[in-house]
Structure formats: structure tokens, C-alpha cells
N, C-alpha and C. Protein backbone atom coordinates (compact mmCIF):
# COMPACT_ATOMS: atom_id res chain seq x y z
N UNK A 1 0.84 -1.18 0.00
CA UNK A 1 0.00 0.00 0.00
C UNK A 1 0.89 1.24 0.00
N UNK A 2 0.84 2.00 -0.83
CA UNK A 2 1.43 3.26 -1.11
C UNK A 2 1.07 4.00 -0.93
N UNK A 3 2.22 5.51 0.09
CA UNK A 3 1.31 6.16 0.86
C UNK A 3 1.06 7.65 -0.14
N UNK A 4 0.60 8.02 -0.21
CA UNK A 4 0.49 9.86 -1.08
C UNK A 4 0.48 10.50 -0.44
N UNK A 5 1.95 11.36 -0.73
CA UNK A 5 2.16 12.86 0.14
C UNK A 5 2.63 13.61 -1.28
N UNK A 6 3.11 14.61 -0.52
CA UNK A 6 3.45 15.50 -1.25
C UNK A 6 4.38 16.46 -1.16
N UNK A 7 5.46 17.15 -1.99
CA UNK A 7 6.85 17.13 -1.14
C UNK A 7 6.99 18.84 -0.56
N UNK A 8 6.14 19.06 0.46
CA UNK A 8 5.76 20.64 1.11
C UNK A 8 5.15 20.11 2.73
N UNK A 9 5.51 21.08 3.60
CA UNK A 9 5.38 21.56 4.87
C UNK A 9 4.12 21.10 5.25
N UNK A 10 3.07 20.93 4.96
CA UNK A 10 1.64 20.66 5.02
C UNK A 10 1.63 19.17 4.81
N UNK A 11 2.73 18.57 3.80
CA UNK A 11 2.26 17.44 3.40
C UNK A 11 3.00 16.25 5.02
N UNK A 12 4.12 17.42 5.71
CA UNK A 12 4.90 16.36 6.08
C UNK A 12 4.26 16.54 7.64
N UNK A 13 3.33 17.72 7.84
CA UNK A 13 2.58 17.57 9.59
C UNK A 13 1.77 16.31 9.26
N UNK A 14 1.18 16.27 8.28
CA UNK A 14 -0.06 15.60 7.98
C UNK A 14 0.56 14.09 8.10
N UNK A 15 1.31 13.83 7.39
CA UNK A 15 2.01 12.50 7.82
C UNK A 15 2.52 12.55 9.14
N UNK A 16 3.27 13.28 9.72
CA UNK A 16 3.82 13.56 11.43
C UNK A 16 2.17 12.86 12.04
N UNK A 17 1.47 13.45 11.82
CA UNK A 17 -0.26 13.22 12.88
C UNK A 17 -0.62 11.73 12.37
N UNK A 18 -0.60 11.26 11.04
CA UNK A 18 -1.07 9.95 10.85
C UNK A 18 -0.13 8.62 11.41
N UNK A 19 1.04 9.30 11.22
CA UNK A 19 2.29 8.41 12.24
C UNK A 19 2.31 8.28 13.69
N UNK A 20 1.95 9.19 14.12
CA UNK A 20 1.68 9.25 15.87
C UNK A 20 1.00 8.58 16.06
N UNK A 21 -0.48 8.83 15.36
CA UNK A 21 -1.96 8.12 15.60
C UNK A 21 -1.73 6.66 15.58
N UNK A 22 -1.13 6.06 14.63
CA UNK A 22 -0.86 4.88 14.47
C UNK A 22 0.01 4.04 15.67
N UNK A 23 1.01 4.88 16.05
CA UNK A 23 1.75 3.89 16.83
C UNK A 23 1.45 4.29 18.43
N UNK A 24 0.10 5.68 18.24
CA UNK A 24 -0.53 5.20 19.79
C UNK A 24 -1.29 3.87 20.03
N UNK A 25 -1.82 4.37 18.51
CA UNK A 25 -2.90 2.69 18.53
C UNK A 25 -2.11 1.40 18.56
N UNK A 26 -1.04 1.25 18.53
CA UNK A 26 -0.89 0.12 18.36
C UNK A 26 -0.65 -0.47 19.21
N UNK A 27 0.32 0.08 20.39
CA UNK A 27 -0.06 -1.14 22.00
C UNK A 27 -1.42 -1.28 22.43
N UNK A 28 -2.18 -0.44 21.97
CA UNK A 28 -3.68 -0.83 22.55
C UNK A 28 -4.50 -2.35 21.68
N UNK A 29 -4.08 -2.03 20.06
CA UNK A 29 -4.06 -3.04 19.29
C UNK A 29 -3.88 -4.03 19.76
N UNK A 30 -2.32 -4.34 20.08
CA UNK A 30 -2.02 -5.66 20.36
C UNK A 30 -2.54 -6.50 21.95
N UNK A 31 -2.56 -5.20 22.79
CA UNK A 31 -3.29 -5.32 23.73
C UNK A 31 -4.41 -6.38 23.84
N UNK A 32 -5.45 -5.70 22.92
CA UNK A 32 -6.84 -6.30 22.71
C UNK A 32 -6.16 -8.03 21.44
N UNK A 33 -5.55 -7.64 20.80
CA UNK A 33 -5.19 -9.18 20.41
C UNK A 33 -5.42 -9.91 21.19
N UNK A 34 -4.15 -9.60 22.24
CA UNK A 34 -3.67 -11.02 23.10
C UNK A 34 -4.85 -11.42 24.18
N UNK A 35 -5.89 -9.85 24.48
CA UNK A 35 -6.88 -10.46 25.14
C UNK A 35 -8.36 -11.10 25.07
N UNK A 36 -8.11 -11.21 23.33
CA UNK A 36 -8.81 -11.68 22.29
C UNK A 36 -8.59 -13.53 21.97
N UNK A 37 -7.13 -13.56 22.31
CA UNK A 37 -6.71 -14.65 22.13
C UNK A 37 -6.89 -15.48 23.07
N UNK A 38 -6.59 -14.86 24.43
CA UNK A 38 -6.73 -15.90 25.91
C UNK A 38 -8.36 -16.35 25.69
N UNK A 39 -9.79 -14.80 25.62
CA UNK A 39 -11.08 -15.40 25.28
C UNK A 39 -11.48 -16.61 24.59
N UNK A 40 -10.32 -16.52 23.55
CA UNK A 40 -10.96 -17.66 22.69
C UNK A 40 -10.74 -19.12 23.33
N UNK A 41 -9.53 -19.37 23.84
CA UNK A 41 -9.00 -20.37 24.46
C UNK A 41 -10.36 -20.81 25.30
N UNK A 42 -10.20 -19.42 26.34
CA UNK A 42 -11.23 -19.92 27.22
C UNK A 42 -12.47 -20.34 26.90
N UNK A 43 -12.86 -19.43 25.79
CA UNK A 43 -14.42 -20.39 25.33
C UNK A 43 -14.91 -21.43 24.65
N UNK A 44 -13.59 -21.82 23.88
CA UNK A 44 -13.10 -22.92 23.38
C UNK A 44 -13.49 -24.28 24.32
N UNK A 45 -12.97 -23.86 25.41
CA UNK A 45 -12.11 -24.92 26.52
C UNK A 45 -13.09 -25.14 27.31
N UNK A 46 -14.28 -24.07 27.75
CA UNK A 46 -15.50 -24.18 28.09
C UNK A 46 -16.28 -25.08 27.41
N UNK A 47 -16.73 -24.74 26.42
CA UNK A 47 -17.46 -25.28 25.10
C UNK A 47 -17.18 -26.98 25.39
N UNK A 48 -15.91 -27.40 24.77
CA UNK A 48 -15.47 -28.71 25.05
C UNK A 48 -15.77 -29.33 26.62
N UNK A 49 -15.81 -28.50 27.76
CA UNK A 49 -15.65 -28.93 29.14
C UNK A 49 -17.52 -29.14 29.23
N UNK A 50 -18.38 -28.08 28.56
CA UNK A 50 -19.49 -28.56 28.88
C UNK A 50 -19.90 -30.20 27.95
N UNK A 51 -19.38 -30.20 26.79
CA UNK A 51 -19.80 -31.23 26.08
C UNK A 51 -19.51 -32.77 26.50
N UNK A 52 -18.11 -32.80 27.28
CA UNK A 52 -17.55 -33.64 28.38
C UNK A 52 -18.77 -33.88 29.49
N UNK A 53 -19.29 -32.71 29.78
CA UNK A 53 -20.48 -33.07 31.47
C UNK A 53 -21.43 -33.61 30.24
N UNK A 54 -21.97 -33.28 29.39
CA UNK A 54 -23.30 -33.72 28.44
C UNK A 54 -23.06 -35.23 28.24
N UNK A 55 -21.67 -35.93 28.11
CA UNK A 55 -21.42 -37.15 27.71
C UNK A 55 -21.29 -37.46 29.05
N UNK A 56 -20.75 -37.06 30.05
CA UNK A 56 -20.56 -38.09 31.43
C UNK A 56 -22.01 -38.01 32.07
N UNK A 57 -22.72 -37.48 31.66
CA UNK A 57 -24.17 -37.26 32.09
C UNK A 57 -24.70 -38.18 31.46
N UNK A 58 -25.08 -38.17 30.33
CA UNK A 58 -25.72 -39.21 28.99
C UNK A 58 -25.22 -40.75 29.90
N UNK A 59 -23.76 -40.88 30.39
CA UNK A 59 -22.79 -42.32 30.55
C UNK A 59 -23.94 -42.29 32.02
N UNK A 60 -24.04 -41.98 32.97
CA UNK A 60 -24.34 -41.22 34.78
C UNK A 60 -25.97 -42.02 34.47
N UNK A 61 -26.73 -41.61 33.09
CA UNK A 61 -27.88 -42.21 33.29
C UNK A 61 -27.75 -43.49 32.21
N UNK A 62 -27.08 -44.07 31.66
CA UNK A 62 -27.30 -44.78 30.77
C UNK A 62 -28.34 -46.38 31.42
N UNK A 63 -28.20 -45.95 32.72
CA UNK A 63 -29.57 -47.62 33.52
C UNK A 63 -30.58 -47.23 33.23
N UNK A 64 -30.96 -45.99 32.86
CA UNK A 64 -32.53 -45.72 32.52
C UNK A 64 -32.86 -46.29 30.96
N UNK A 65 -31.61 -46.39 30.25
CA UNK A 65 -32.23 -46.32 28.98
C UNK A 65 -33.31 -47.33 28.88
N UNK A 66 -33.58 -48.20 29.28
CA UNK A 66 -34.57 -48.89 29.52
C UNK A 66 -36.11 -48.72 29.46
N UNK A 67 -36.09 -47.52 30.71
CA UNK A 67 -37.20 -46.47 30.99
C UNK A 67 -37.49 -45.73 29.83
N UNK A 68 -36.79 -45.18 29.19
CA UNK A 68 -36.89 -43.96 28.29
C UNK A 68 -38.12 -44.23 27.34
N UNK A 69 -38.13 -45.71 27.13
CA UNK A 69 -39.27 -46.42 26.09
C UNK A 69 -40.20 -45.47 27.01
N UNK A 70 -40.90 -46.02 28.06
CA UNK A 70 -42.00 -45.85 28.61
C UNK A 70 -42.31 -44.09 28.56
N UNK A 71 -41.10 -43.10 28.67
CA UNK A 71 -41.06 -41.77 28.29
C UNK A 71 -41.78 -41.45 27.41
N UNK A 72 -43.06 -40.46 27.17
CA UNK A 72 -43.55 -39.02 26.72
C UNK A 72 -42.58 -38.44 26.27
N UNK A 73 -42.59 -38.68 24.70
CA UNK A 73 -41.72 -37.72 23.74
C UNK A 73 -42.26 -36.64 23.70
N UNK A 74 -43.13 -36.20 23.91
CA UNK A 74 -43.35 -35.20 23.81
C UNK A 74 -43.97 -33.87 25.03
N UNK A 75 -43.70 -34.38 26.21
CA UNK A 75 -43.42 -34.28 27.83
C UNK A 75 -43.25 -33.01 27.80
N UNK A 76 -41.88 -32.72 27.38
CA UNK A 76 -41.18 -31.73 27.98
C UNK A 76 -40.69 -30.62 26.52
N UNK A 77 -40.76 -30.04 26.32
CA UNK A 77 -40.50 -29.28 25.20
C UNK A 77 -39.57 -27.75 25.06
N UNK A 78 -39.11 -27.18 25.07
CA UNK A 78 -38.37 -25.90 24.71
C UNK A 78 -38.91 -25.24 23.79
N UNK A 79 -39.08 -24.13 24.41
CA UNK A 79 -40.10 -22.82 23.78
C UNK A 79 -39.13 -21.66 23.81
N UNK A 80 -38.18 -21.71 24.40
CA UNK A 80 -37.05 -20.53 23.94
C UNK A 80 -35.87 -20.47 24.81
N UNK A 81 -35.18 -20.13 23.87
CA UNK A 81 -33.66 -19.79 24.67
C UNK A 81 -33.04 -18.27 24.59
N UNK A 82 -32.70 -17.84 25.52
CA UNK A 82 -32.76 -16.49 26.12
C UNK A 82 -31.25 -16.23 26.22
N UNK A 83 -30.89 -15.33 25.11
CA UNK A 83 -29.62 -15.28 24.94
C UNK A 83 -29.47 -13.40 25.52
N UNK A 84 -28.41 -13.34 26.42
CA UNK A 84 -27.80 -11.99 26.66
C UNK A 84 -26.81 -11.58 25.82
N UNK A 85 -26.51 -10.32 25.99
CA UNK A 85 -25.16 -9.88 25.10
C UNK A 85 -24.41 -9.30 26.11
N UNK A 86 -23.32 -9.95 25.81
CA UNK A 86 -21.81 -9.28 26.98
C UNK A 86 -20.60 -9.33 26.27
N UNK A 87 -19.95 -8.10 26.79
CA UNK A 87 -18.66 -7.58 25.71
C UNK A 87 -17.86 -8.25 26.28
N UNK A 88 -16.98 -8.99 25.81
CA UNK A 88 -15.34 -9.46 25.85
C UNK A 88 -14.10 -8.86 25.06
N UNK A 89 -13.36 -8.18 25.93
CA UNK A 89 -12.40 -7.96 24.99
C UNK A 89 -13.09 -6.93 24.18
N UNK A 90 -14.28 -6.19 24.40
CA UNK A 90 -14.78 -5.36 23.38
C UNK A 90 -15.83 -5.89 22.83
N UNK A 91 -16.11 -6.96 22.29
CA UNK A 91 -16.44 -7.28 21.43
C UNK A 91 -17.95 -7.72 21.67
N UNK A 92 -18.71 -7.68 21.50
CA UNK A 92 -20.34 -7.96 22.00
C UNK A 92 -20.28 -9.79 21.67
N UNK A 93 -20.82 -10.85 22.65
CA UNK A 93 -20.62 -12.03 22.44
C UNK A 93 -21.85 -12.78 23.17
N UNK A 94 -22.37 -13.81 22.83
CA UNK A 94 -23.34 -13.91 23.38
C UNK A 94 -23.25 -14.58 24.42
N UNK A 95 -24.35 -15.26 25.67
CA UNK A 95 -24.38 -15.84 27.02
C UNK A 95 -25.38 -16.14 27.22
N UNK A 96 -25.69 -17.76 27.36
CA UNK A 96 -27.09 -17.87 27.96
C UNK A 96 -27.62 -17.62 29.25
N UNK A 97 -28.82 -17.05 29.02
CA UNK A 97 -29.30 -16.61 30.07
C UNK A 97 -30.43 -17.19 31.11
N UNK A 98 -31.20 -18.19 29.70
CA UNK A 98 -32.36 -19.15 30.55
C UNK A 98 -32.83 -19.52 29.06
N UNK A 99 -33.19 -21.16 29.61
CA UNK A 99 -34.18 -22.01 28.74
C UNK A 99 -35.52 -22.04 29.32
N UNK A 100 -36.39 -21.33 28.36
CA UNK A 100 -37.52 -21.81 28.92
C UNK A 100 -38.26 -22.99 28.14
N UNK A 101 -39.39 -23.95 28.76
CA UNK A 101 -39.33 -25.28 28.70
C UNK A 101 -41.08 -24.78 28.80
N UNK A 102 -41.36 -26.15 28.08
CA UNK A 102 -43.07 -26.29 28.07
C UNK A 102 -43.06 -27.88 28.70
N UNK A 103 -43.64 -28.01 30.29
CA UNK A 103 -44.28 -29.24 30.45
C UNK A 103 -45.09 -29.68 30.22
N UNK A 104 -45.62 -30.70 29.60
CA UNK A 104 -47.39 -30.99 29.55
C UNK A 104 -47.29 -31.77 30.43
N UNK A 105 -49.16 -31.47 31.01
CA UNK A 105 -49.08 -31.86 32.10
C UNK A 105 -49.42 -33.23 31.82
N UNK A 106 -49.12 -34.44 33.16
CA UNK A 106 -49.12 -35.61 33.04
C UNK A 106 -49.76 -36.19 34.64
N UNK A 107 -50.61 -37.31 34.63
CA UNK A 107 -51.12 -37.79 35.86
C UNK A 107 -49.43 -38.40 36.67
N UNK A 108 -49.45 -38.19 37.27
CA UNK A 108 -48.47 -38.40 38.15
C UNK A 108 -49.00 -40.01 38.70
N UNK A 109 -50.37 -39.95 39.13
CA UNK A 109 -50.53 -41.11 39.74
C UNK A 109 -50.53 -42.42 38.65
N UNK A 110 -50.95 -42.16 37.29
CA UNK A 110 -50.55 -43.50 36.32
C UNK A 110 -49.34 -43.40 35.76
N UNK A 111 -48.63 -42.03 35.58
CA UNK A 111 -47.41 -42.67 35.08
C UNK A 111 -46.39 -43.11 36.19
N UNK A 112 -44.91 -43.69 35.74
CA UNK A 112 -44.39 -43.65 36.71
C UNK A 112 -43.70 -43.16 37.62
N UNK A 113 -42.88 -43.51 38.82
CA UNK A 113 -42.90 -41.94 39.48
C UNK A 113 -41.48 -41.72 39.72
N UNK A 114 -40.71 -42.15 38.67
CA UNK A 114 -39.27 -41.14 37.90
C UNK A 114 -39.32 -40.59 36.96
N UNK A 115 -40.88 -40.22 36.28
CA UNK A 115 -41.48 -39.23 35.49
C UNK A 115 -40.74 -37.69 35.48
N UNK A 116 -41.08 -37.59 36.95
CA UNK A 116 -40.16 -36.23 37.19
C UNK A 116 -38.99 -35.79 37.06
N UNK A 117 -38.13 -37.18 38.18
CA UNK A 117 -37.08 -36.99 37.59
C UNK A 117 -36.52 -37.04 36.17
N UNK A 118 -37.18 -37.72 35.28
CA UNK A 118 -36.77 -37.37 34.01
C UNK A 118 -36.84 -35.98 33.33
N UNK A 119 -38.11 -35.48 33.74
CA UNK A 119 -38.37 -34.29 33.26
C UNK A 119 -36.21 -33.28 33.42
N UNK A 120 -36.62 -33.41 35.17
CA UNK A 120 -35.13 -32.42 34.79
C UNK A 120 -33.88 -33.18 34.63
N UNK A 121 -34.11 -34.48 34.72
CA UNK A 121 -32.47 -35.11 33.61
C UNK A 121 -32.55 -34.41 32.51
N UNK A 122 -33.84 -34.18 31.86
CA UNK A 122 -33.79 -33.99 30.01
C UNK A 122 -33.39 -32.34 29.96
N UNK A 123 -33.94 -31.67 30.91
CA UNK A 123 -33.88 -29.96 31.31
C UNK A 123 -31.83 -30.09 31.54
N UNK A 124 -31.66 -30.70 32.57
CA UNK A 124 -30.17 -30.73 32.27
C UNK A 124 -29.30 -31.41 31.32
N UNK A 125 -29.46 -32.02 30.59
CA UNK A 125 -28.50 -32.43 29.71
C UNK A 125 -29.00 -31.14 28.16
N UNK A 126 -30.02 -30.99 28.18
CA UNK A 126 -30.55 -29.81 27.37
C UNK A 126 -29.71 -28.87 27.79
N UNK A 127 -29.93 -28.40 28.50
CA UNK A 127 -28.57 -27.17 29.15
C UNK A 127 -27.29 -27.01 28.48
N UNK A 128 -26.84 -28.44 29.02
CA UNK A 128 -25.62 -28.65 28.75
C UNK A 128 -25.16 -28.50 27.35
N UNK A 129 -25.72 -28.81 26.12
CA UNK A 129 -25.91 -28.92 24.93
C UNK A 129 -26.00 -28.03 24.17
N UNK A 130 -27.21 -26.91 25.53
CA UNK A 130 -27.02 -25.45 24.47
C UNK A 130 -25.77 -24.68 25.12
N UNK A 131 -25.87 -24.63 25.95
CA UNK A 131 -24.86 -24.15 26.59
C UNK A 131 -23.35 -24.33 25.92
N UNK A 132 -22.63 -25.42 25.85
CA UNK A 132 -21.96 -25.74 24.68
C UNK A 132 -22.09 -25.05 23.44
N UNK A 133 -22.84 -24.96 22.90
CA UNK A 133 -23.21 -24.33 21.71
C UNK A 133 -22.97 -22.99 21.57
N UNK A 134 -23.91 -21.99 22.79
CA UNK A 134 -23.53 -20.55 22.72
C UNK A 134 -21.72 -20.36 22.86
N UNK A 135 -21.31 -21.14 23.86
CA UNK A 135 -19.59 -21.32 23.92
C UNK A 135 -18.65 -21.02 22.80
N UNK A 136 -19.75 -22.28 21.99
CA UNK A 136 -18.71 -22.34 20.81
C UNK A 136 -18.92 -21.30 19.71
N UNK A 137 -20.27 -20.70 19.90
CA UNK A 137 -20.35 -19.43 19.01
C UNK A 137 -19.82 -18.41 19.58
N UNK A 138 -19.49 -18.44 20.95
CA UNK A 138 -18.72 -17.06 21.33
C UNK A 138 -17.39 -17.42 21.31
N UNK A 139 -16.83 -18.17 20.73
CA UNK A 139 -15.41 -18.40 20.43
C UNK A 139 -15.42 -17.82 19.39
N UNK A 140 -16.66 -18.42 18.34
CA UNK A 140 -16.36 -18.28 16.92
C UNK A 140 -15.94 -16.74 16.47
N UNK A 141 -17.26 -16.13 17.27
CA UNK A 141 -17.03 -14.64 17.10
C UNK A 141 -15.78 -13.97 17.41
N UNK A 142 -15.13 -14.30 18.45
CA UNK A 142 -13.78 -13.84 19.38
C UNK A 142 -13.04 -14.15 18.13
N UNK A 143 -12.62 -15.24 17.89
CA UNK A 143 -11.67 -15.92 16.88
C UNK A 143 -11.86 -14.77 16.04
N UNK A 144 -12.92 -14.72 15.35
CA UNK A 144 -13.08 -13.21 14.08
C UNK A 144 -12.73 -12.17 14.43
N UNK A 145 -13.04 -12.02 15.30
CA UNK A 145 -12.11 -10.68 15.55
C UNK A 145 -11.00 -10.69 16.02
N UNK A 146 -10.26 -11.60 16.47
CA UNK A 146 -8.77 -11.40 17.08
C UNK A 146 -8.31 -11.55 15.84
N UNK A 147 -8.64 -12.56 14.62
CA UNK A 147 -8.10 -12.36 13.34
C UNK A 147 -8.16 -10.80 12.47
N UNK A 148 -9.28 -10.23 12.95
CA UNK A 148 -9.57 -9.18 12.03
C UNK A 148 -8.41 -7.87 12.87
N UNK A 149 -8.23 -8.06 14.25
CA UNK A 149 -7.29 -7.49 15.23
C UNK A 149 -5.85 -7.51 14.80
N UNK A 150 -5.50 -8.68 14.72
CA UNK A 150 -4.11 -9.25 14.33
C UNK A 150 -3.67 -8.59 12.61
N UNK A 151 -4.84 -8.89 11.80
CA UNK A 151 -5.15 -7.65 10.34
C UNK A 151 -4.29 -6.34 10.35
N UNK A 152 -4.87 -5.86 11.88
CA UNK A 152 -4.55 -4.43 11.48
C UNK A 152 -3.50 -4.34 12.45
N UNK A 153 -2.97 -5.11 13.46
CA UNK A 153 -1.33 -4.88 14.24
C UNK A 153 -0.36 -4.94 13.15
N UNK A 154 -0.30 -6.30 12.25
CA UNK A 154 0.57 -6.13 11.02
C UNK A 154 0.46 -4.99 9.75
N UNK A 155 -0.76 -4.71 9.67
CA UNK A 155 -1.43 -3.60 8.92
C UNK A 155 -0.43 -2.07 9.35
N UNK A 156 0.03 -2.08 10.49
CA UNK A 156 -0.11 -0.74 11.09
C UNK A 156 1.30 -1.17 11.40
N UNK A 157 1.84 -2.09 11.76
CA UNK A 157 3.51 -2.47 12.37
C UNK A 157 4.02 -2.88 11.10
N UNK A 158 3.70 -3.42 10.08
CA UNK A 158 4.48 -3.71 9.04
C UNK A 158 4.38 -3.11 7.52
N UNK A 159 3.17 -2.45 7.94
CA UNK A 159 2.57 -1.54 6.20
C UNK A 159 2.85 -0.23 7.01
N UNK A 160 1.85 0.49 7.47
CA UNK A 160 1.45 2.05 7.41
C UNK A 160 2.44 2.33 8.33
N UNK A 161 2.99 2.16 9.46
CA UNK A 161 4.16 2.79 10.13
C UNK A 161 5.45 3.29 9.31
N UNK A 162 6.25 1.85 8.85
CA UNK A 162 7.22 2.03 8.23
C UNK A 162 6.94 2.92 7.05
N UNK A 163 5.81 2.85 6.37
CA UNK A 163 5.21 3.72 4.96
C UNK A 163 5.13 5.40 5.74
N UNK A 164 4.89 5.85 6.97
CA UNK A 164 4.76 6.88 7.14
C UNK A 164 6.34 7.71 7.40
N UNK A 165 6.70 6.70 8.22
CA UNK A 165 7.94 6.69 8.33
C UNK A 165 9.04 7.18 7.00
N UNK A 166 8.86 6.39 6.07
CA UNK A 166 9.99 6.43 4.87
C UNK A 166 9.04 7.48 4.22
N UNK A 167 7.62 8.05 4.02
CA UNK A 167 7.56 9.06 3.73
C UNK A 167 7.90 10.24 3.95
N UNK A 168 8.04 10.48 5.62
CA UNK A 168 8.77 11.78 5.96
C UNK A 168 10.37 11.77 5.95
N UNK A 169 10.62 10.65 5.83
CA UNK A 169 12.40 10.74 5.62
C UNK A 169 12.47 11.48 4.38
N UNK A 170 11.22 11.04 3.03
CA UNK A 170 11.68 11.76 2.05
C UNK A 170 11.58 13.09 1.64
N UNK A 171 10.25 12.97 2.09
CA UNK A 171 10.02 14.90 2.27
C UNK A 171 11.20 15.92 2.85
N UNK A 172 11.35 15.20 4.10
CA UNK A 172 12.68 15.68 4.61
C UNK A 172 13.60 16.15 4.35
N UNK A 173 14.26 15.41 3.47
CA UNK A 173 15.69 14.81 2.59
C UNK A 173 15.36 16.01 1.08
N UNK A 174 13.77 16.13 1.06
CA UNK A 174 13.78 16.45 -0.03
C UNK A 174 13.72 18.69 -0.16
N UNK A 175 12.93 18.31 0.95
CA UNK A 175 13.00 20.08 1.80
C UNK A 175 14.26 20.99 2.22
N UNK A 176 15.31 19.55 2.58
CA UNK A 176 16.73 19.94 3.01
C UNK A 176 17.49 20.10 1.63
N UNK A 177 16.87 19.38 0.79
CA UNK A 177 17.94 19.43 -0.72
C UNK A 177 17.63 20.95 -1.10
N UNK A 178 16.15 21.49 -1.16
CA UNK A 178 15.50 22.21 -1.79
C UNK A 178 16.52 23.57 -0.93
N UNK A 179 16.45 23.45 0.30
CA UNK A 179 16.75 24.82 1.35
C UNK A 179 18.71 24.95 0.47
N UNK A 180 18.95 23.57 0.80
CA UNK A 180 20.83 23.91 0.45
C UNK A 180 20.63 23.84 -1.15
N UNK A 181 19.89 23.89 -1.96
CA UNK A 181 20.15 24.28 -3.96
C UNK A 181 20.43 26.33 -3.29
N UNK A 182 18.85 25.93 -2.89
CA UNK A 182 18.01 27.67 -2.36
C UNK A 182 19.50 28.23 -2.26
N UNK A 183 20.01 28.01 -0.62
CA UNK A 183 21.51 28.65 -0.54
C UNK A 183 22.26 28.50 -1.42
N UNK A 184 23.12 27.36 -1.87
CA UNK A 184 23.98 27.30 -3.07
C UNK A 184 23.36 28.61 -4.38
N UNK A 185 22.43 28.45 -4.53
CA UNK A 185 22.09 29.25 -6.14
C UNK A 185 21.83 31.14 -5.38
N UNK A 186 21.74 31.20 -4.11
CA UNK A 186 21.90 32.66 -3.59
C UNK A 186 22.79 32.96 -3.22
N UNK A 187 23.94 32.35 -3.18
CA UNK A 187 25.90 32.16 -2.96
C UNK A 187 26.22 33.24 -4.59
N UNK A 188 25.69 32.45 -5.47
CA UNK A 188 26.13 31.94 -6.92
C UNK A 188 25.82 33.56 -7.24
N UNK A 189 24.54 33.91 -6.70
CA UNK A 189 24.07 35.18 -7.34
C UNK A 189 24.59 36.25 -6.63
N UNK A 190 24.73 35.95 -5.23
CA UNK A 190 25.73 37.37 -4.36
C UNK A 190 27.20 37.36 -5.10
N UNK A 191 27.93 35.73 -5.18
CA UNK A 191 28.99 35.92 -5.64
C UNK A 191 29.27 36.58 -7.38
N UNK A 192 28.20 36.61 -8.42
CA UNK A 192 28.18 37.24 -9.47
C UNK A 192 27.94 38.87 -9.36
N UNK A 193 27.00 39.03 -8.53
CA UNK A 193 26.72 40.24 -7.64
C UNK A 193 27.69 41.21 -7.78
N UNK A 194 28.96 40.22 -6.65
CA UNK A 194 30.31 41.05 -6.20
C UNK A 194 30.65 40.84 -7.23
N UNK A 195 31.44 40.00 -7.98
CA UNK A 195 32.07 39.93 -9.04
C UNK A 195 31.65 41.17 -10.20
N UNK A 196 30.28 41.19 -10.37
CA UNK A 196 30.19 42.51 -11.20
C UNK A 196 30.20 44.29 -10.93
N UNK A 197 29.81 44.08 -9.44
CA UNK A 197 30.52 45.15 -8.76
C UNK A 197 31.97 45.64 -8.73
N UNK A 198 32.61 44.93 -9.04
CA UNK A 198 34.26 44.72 -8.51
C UNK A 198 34.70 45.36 -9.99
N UNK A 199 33.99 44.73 -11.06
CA UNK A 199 34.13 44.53 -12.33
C UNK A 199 34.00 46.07 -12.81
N UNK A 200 33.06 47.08 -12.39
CA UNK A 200 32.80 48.26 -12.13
C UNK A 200 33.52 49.52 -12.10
N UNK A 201 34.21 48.73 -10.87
CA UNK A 201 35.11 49.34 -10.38
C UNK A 201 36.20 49.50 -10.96
């Protein structure tokens, strides 16, 4: 990316201010990287740790499977999941907040009476499942942006710094050539000056 200046006094504040700006931002940049990066780990590592309780849970009841025949598929139901928004690292990410659940109702006295308890085995391993899930979408999101983060640390440490940089070296270089011609060629004209004065004489 190539930067456009222009070789005058105006052109080289203007780069001076876009160079500053940049390399204030950039410990804050990398900042938010690295605390972009630990998030992800962690929700990662969550995500996987709930899906671990969903399977040692699933293993915890596997003597019922038996029972499950006699289970009302259609018992217990989920009518919504209630997602919050909370910033990490900046970044808005989601968090569950509550499942809500539809029981139908059932005689207690004919069915049987780990009815109930099934009801919230199925409410918790449901949990667990979504729960997992929002995890792994708030990784996903984190991940996008610590990539889109990491974009602009190299963006700004390896493109536009050094580019602002070697632009004002040239302006510089090029203002200083311009000032010592300036002197040299007003030498040239005092010294023809005298010389034709002298000549005069």
C-alpha cells in the first residue's frame, strides 16, 4: 500500500499526525489481540468442558435407557432460549441466560414416578448442549475478531508505520535538498553580484 504525500510543509505535519496516531494505537491493538486470544481459548475450553459433562451425564444415566421407552416424547418441550449480550475484549458475544421449557401436564398417579425426575435429567442435559453451543459461538465470534485485530497490528507495524515513516524521511531529505540548492544558487548570485561590482570598479 502506497502512501500519497506531497513534497511541502503541510504534506509532512499531515504525515507527522497519521504516524503518531498509528503507533498510539498500536499497544492498545495488540493489547486487545492477546486479550482476544486468551477469550478464545477460554471459550473454546468451556465449550469442550461442557460437552464432556453432556457425555458423562448421557454415561451417569445410561440404567434408565430402559425407561426412556415408557417416556412421553413429547413431555417436555423448549419454547425458547434467552440469549444476553456481553462484551469481551470489546467485542459484544453472546451468554445464555435461561431455557424456557413447556411441560405438559401428566397424571403423576398413572405414570411412573421417575417421570419427574426425568423431566429435569432432560432440562439438564438440554442445558448442557445449548450451553456448549452458545460457547462455541462465542469463540467463533472472538476468533473473528482477534483475526480481524491481528489484520490491522501487522497492517499498522508492518505496512502504514514504516510507509509513514519512509515518507517523511523523504520529504525531509527532499525540503533539506530544496533549502541547500536555495543557498547554493543565492551564494552563486551574491557571488556574481560582487564579481560585477568589482568589475565596475
Amino acid at each position: 500500500m502506497a502512501i500519497k504525500f506531497q513534497y511541502n510543509k503541510t504534506s509532512l505535519n499531515d504525515m507527522g499526525k497519521q504516524l503518531k496516531v498509528r503507533q498510539s494505537a498500536l499497544p492498545t491493538l495488540k493489547n486487545k489481540e492477546s486479550a482476544l486470544r486468551l477469550e478464545v481459548r477460554k471459550a473454546k475450553a468451556k465449550s469442550v468442558r461442557l460437552l464432556e459433562d453432556l457425555e458423562d451425564s448421557m454415561k451417569r444415566y445410561d440404567y434408565l435407557a430402559a425407561l426412556w421407552n415408557e417416556f412421553e416424547p413429547g413431555l417436555i418441550s423448549i419454547t425458547d432460549v434467552e440469549l444476553a449480550t456481553v462484551k469481551v475484549a470489546g467485542v459484544k458475544t453472546p451468554e445464555l441466560k435461561e431455557i424456557h421449557y413447556e411441560i405438559h401436564d401428566f397424571n403423576a398417579f398413572a405414570k411412573p414416578a421417575w417421570y419427574a425426575d426425568g423431566v429435569s435429567i432432560l432440562k439438564e442435559l438440554s442445558r448442557l448442549g445449548i450451553e456448549s453451543e452458545v460457547y462455541k459461538e462465542k469463540s467463533r465470534i472472538l476468533d473473528f475478531q482477534r483475526k480481524k485485530t491481528t489484520q490491522k497490528v501487522n497492517l499498522y507495524e508492518k505496512v502504514q508505520i514504516p510507509g509513514y515513516q519512509e515518507a517523511i524521511r523523504k520529504i525531509k531529505r527532499f525540503m533539506e535538498d530544496e533549502e541547500n540548492l536555495s543557498k547554493a544558487s543565492s551564494k552563486i548570485v551574491k557571488s556574481r553580484h560582487e564579481a560585477e561590482e568589482e568589475a565596475r570598479l
